[in-house]
C-alpha atoms as a PDB file:
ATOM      1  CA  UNK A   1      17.463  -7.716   1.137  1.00  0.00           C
ATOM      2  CA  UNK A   2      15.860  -4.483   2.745  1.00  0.00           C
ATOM      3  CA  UNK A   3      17.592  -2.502   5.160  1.00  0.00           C
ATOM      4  CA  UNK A   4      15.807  -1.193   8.394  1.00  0.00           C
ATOM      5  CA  UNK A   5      12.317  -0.577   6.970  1.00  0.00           C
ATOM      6  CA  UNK A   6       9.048  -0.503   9.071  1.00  0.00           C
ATOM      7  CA  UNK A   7       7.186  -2.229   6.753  1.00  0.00           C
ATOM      8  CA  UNK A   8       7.558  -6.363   6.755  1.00  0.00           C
ATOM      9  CA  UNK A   9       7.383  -9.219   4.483  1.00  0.00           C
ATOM     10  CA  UNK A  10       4.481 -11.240   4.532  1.00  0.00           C
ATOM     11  CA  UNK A  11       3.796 -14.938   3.267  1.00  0.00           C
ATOM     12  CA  UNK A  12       2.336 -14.901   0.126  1.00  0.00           C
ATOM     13  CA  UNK A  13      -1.244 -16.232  -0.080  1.00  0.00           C
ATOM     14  CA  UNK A  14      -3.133 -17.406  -2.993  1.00  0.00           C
ATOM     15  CA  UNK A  15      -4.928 -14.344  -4.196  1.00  0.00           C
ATOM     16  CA  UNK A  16      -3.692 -11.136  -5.795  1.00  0.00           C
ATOM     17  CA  UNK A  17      -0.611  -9.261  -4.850  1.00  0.00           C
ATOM     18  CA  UNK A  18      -1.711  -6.098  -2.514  1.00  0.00           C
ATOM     19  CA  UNK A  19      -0.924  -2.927  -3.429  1.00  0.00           C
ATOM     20  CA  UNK A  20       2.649  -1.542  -2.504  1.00  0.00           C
ATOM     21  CA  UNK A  21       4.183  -5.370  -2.382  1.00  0.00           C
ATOM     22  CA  UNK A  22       6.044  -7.237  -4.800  1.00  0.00           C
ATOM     23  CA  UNK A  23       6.822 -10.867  -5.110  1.00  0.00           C
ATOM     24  CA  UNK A  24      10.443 -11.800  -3.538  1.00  0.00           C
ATOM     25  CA  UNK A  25      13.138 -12.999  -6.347  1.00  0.00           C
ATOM     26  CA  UNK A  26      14.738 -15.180  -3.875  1.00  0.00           C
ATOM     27  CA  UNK A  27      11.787 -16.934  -2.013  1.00  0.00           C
ATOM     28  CA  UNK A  28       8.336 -16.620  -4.135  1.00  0.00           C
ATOM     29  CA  UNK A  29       6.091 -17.477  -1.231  1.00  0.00           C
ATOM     30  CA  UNK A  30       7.522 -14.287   0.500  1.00  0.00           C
ATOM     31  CA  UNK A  31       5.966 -10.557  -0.580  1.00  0.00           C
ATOM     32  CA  UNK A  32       8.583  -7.787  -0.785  1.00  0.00           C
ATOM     33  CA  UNK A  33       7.516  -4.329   0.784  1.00  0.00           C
ATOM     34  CA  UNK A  34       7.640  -1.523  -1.714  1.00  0.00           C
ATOM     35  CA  UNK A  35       8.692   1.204   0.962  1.00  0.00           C
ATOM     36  CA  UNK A  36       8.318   4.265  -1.122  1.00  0.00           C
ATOM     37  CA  UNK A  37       4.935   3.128  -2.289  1.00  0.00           C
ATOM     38  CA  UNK A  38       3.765   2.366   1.374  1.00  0.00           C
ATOM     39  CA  UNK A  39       5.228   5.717   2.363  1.00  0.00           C
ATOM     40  CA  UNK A  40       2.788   7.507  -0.148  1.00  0.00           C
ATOM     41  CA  UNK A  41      -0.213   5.291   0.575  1.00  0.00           C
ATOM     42  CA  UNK A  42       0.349   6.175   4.443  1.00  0.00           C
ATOM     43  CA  UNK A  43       0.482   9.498   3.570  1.00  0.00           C
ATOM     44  CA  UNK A  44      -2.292   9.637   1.593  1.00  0.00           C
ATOM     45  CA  UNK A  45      -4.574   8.188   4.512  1.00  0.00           C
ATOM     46  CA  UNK A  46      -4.227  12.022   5.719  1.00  0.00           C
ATOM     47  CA  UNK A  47      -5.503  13.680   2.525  1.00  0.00           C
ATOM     48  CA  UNK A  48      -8.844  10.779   2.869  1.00  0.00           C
ATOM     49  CA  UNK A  49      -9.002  11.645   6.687  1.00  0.00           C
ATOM     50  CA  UNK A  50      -9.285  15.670   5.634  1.00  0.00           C
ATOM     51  CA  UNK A  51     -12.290  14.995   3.592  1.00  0.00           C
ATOM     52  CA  UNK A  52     -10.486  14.777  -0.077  1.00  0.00           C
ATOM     53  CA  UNK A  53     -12.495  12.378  -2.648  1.00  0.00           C
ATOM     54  CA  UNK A  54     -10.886   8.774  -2.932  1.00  0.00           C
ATOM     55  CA  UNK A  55     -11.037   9.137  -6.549  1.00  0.00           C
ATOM     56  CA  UNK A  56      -8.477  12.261  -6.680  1.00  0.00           C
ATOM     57  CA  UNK A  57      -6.557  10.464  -3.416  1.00  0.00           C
ATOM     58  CA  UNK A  58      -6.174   7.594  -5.988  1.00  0.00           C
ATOM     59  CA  UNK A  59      -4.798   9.305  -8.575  1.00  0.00           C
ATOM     60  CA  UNK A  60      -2.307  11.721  -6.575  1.00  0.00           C
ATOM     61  CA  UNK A  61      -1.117   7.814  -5.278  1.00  0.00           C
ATOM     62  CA  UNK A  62      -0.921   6.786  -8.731  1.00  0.00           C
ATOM     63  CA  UNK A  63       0.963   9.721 -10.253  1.00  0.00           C
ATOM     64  CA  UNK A  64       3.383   9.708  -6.910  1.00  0.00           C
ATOM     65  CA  UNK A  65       4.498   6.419  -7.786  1.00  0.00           C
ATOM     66  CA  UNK A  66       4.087   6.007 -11.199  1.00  0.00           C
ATOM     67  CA  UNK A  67       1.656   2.745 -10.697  1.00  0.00           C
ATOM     68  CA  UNK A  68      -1.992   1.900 -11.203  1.00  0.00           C
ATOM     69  CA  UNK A  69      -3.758   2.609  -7.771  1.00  0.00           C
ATOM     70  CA  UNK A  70      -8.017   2.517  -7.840  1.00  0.00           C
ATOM     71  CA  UNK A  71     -10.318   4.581  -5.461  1.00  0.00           C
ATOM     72  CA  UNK A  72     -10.780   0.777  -4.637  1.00  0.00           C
ATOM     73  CA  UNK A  73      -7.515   0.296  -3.211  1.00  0.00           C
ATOM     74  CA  UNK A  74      -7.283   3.686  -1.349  1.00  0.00           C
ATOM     75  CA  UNK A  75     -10.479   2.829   0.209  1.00  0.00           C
ATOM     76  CA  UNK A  76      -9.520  -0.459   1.610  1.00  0.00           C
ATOM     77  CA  UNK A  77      -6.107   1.243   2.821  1.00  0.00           C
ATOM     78  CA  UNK A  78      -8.090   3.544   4.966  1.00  0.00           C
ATOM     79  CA  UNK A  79     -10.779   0.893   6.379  1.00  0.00           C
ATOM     80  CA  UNK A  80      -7.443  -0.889   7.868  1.00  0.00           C
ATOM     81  CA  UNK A  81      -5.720   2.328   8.589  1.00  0.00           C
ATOM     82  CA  UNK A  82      -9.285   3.422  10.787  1.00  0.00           C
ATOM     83  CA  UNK A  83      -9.023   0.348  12.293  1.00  0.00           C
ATOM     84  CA  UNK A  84      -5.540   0.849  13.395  1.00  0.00           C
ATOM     85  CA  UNK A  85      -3.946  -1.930  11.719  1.00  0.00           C
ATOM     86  CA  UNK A  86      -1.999   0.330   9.588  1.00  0.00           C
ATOM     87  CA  UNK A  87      -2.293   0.535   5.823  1.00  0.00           C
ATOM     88  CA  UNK A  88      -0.698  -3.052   4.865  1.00  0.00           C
ATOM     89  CA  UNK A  89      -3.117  -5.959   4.191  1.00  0.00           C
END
């Protein structure tokens, strides 16, 4: 189980698995929080804020955590993270 973390689990639904979550080993219907990969993603809402390209945002995301991350993803971060509903889906 995760310690004190500010990022939650949510109930699985029946699409994909969102960026920066993984699928719980006890309970399957539960998404885990990948912290560090949520802490990047948050921080890259800055360098999108500041005018960098979603593209290059993307792929500093990807190489800081050593995943697959599109422009796609980075831009639906940010149209939450705008919205102030934070970065998680």
């Amino acid at each position: 189980m995760l310690t004190e973390t500010k990022w939650a689990f949510k109930k699985r639904g029946t699409g994909s698995i969102p960026w920066g979550y993984e699928v719980d080993e006890e309970d399957p219907d539960l998404l885990r929080p990948i912290p560090e990969h949520l802490d990047i993603m948050e921080k890259a809402m800055g360098y999108v804020d500041v005018g960098c390209s979603l593209r290059d945002v993307a792929d500093w995301v990807a190489a800081s955590t050593d995943t697959s991350c599109s422009y796609q993803t980075v831009n639906r971060a940010y149209k939450r993270w705008v919205k102030g509903g934070g970065i998680v889906p």
